[in-house]
Each structure stands twice: as structure tokens, then as C-alpha cells.
C-alpha atoms as a PDB file:
ATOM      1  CA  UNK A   1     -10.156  -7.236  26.851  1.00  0.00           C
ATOM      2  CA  UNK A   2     -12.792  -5.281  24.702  1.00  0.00           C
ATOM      3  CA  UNK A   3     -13.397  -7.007  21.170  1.00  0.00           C
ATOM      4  CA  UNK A   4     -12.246  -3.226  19.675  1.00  0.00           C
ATOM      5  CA  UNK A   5      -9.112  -2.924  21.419  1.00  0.00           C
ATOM      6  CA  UNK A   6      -7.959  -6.538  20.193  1.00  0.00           C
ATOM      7  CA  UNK A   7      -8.830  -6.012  16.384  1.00  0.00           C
ATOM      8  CA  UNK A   8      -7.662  -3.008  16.644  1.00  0.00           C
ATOM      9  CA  UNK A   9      -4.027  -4.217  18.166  1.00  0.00           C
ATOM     10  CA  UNK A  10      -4.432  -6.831  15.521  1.00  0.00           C
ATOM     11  CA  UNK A  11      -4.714  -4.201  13.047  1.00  0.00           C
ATOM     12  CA  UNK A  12      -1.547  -2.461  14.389  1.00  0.00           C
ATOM     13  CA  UNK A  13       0.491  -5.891  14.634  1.00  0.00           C
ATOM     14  CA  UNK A  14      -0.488  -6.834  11.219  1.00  0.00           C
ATOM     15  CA  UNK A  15       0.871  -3.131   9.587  1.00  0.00           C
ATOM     16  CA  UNK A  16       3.979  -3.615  12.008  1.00  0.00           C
ATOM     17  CA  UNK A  17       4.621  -7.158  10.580  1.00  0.00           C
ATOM     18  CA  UNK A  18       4.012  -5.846   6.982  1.00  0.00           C
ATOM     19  CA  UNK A  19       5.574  -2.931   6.749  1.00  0.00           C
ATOM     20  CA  UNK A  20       8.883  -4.997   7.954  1.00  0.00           C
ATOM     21  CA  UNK A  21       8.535  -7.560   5.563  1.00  0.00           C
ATOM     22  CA  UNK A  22      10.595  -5.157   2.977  1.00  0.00           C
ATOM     23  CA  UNK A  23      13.674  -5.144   6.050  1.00  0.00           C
ATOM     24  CA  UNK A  24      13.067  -8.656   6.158  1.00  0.00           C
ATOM     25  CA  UNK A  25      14.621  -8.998   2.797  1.00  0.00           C
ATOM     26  CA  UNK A  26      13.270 -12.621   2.249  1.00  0.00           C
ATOM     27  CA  UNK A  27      13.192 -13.703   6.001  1.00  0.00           C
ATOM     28  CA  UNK A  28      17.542 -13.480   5.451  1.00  0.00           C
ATOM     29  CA  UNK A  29      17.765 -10.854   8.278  1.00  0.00           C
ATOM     30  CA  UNK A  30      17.014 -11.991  11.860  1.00  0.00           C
ATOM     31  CA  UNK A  31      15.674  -8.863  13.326  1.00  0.00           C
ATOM     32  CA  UNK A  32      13.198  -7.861  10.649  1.00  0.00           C
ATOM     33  CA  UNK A  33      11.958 -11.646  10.319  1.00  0.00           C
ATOM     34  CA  UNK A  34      11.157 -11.918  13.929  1.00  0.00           C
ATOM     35  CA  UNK A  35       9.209  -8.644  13.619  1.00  0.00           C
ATOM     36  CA  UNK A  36       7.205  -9.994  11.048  1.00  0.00           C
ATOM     37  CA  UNK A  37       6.815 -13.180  12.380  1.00  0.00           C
ATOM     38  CA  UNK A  38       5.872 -11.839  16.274  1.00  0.00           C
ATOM     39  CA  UNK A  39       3.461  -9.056  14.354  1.00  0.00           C
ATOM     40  CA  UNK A  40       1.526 -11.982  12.197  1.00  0.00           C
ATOM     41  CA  UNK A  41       1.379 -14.579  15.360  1.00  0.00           C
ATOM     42  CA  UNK A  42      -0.079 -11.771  17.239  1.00  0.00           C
ATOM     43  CA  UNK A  43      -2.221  -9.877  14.998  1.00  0.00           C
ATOM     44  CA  UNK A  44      -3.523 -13.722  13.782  1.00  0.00           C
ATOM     45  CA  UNK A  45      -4.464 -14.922  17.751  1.00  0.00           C
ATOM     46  CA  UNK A  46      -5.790 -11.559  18.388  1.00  0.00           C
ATOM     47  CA  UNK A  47      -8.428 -11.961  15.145  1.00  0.00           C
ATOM     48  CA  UNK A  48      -9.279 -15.404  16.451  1.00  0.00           C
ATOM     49  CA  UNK A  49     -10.482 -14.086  19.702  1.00  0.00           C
ATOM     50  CA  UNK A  50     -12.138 -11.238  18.156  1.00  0.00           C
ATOM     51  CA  UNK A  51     -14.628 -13.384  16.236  1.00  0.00           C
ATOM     52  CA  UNK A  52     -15.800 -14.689  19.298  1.00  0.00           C
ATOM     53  CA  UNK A  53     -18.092 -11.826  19.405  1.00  0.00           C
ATOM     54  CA  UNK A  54     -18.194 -10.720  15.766  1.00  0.00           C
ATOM     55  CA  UNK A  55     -19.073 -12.163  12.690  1.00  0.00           C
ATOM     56  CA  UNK A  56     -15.907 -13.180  10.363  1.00  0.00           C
ATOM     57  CA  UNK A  57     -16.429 -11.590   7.512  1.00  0.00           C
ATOM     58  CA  UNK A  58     -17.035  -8.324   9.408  1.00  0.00           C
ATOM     59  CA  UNK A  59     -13.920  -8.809  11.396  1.00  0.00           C
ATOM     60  CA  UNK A  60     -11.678  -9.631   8.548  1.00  0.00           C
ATOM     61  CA  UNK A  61     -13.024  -6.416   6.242  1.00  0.00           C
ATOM     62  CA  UNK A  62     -12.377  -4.102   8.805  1.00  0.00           C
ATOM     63  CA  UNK A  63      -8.878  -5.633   9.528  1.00  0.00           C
ATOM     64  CA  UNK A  64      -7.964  -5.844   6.299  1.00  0.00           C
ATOM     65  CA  UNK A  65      -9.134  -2.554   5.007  1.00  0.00           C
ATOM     66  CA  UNK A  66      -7.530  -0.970   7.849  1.00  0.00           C
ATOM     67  CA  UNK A  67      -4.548  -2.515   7.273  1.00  0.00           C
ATOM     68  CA  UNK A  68      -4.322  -1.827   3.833  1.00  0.00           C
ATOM     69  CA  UNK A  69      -4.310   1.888   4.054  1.00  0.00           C
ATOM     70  CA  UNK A  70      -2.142   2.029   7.035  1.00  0.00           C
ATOM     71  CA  UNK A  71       0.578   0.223   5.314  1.00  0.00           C
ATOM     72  CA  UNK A  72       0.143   2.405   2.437  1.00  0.00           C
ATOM     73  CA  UNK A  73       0.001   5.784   4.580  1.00  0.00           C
ATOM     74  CA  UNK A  74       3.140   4.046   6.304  1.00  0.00           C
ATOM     75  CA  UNK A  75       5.130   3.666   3.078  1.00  0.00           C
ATOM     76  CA  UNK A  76       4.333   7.058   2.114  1.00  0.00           C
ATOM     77  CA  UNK A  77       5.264   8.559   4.837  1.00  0.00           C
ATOM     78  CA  UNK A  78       8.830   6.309   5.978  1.00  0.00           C
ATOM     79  CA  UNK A  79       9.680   5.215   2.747  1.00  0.00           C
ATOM     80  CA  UNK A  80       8.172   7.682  -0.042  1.00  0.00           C
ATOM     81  CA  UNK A  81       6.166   5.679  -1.756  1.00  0.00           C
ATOM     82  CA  UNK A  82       4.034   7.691  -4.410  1.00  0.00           C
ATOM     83  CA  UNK A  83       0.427   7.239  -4.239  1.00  0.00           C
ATOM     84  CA  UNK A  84      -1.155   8.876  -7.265  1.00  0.00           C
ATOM     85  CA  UNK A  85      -4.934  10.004  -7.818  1.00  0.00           C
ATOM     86  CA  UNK A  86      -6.571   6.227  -8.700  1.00  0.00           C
ATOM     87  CA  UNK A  87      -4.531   5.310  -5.434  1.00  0.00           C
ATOM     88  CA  UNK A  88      -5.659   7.613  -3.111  1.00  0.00           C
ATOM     89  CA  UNK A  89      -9.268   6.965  -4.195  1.00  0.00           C
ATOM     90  CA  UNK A  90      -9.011   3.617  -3.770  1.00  0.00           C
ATOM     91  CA  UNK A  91      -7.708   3.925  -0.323  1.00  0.00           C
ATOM     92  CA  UNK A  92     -10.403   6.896   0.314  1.00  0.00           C
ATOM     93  CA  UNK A  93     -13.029   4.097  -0.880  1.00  0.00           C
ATOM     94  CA  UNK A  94     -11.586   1.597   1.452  1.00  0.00           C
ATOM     95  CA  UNK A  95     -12.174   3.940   4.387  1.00  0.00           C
ATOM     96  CA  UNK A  96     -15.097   4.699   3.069  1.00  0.00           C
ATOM     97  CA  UNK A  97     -16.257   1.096   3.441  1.00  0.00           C
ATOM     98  CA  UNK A  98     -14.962   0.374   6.874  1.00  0.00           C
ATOM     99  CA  UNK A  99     -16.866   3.187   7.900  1.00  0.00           C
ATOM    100  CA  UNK A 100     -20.134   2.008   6.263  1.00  0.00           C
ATOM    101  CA  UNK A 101     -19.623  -1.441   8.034  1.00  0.00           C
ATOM    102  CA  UNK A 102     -18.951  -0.124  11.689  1.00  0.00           C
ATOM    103  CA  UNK A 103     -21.493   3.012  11.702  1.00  0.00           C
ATOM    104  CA  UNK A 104     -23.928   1.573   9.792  1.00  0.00           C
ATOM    105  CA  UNK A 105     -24.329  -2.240   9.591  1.00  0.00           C
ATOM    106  CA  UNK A 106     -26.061  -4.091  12.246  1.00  0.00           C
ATOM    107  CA  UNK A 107     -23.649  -6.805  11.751  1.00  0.00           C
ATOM    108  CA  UNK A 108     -21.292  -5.240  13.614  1.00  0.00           C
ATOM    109  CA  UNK A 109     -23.616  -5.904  16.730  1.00  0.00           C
ATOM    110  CA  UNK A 110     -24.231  -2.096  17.075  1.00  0.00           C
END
């Protein structure tokens, strides 16, 4: 499988798992637990593969930054979370970064 196409269904496992931790309600309901545990065992296998090929530190930004403003867009958007101005900077800046790091970094093996 390509290395982008397994962090990025890590990336998507990891917001799935996340954004059901809330359903979860402290791992007391068995439908939202699994979710969360499934998403996590998934999105964690799929990183370990995917720094094969990439550097760690590289991987995990990218992962991470991803998946903190997709759970963010996510709770804005199912659950109406507000984001106000400092937030949506923040999460611009985040973007911002991950973009820096894949376009223009030759650590990504470009």
C-alpha cells in the first residue's frame, strides 16, 4: 500500500476514534468504546508501517496536525462546537505547517 494512503487512513482512524471518545462516555458504552478502540489499534499499526519509509517525527507532525484540525472541523460541524478567532488561527497555523513539511521539506523524501 502507498506510505500516503496508510497515514492518511491513519489520520482518518485516529479522528474516527476521537471524535467517539465523547459517545464513549468513559469507555461505559459498548458501541462507542469499540469505535475508539478499533480507530486507535488501526490508526496506531497503520503509523508503524508508515515510518518504514518516513522519518518519525515527520510522520507523527503530519498525523497529528491533521488530526487535530479534523477533529476540530468535526466538532464544529456535528456537534457545534465554537471556534473563535485565536482558534481558527491556530488551526490555520497548523495547516499551515503540515503544508510547509510535505511541499517543502526534503525530509519528507520529496
Amino acid at each position: 500500500m502507498n506510505v500516503a494512503l496508510m497515514l492518511g487512513i491513519a489520520i482518518v482512524c485516529e479522528v474516527v476514534a476521537t471524535s467517539a471518545l465523547r459517545s464513549a462516555d468513559g469507555f461505559t458504552r459498548p458501541i462507542p468504546s469499540l469505535v475508539c478502540a478499533i480507530g486507535y489499534a488501526v490508526a496506531i499499526y497503520l503509523l508503524s508501517l508508515t515510518v518504514r519509509t518516513l522519518p518519525t517525527g515527520i510522520v507523527y507532525a503530519i498525523w497529528s496536525g491533521l488530526g487535530i484540525v479534523l477533529v476540530a472541523a468535526l466538532a464544529w460541524a456535528r456537534d457545534g462546537q465554537r471556534l473563535d478567532t485565536p482558534a481558527i488561527i491556530g488551526l490555520g497555523l497548523i495547516i499551515a505547517g503540515v503544508l510547509v513539511v510535505n511541499l517543502l521539506s526534503d525530509s519528507v523524501g520529496h
